[in-house]
Protein backbone atom coordinates (compact mmCIF):
# COMPACT_ATOMS: atom_id res chain seq x y z
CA UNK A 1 0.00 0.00 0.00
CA UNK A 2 1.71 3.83 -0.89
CA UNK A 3 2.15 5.27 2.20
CA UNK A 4 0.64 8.68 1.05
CA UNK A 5 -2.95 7.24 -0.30
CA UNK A 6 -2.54 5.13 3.65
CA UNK A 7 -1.61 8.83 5.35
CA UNK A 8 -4.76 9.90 2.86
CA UNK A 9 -7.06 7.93 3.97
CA UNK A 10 -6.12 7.99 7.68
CA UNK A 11 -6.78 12.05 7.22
CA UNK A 12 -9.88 11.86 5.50
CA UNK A 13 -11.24 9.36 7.87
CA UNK A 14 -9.95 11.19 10.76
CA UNK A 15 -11.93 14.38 9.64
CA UNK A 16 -15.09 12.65 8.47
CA UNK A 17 -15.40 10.78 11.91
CA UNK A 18 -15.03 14.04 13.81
CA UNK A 19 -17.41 15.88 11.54
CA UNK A 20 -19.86 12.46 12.42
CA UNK A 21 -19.64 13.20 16.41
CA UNK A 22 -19.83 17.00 15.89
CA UNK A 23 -22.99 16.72 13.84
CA UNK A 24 -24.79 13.74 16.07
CA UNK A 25 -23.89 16.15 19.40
CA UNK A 26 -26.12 18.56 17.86
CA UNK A 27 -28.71 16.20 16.47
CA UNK A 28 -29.44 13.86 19.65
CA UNK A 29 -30.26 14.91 23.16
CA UNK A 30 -27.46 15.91 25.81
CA UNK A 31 -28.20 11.96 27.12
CA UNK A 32 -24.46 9.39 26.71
CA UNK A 33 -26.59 6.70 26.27
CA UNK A 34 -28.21 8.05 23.12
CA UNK A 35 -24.70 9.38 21.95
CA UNK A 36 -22.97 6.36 22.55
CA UNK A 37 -25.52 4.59 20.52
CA UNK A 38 -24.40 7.30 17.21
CA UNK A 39 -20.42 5.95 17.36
CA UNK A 40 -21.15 2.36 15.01
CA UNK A 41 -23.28 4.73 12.94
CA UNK A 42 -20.55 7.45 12.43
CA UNK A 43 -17.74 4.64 12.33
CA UNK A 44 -20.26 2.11 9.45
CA UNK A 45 -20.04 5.68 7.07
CA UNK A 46 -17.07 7.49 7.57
CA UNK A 47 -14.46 4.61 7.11
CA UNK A 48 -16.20 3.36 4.22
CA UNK A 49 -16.83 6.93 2.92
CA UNK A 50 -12.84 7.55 3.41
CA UNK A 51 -12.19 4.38 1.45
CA UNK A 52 -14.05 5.30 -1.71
CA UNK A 53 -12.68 9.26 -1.68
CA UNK A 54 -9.33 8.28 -1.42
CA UNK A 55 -9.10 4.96 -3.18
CA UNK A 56 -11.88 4.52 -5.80
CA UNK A 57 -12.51 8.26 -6.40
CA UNK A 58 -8.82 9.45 -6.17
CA UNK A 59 -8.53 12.25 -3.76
CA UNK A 60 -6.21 15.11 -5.78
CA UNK A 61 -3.11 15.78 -4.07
C-alpha cells in the first residue's frame, strides 16, 4: 500500500469521523446513552466513505 494514499485515507477518515460526532452532538439529546448509541453509525459511514474518496474516487493531491 503507498504510504501517502494510507496517510490519505487515515486524514480523511480522521476528519469525516469528527465531523460524524460533531454533527450527532447537535442532532441527539445531551443523554451518553443516546450518543454512545451514534459511534457504530458514524464509524459504518465514515471509514467506508474515506475508502471510496481516497481509493476509488482518487482524492487530488
Amino acid at each position: 500500500m503507498n504510504q501517502s494514499l494510507w496517510t490519505r485515507f487515515l486524514l480523511v477518515s480522521v476528519t469525516l469521523v469528527t465531523l460524524g460526532f460533531v454533527v450527532s452532538a447537535f442532532l441527539t439529546p445531551p443523554d451518553p446513552y443516546t450518543q454512545i448509541l451514534t459511534v457504530p453509525v458514524i464509524l459504518l459511514v465514515a471509514i467506508p466513505l474515506s475508502y471510496w474518496i481516497v481509493y476509488k474516487r482518487g482524492l487530488p493531491v
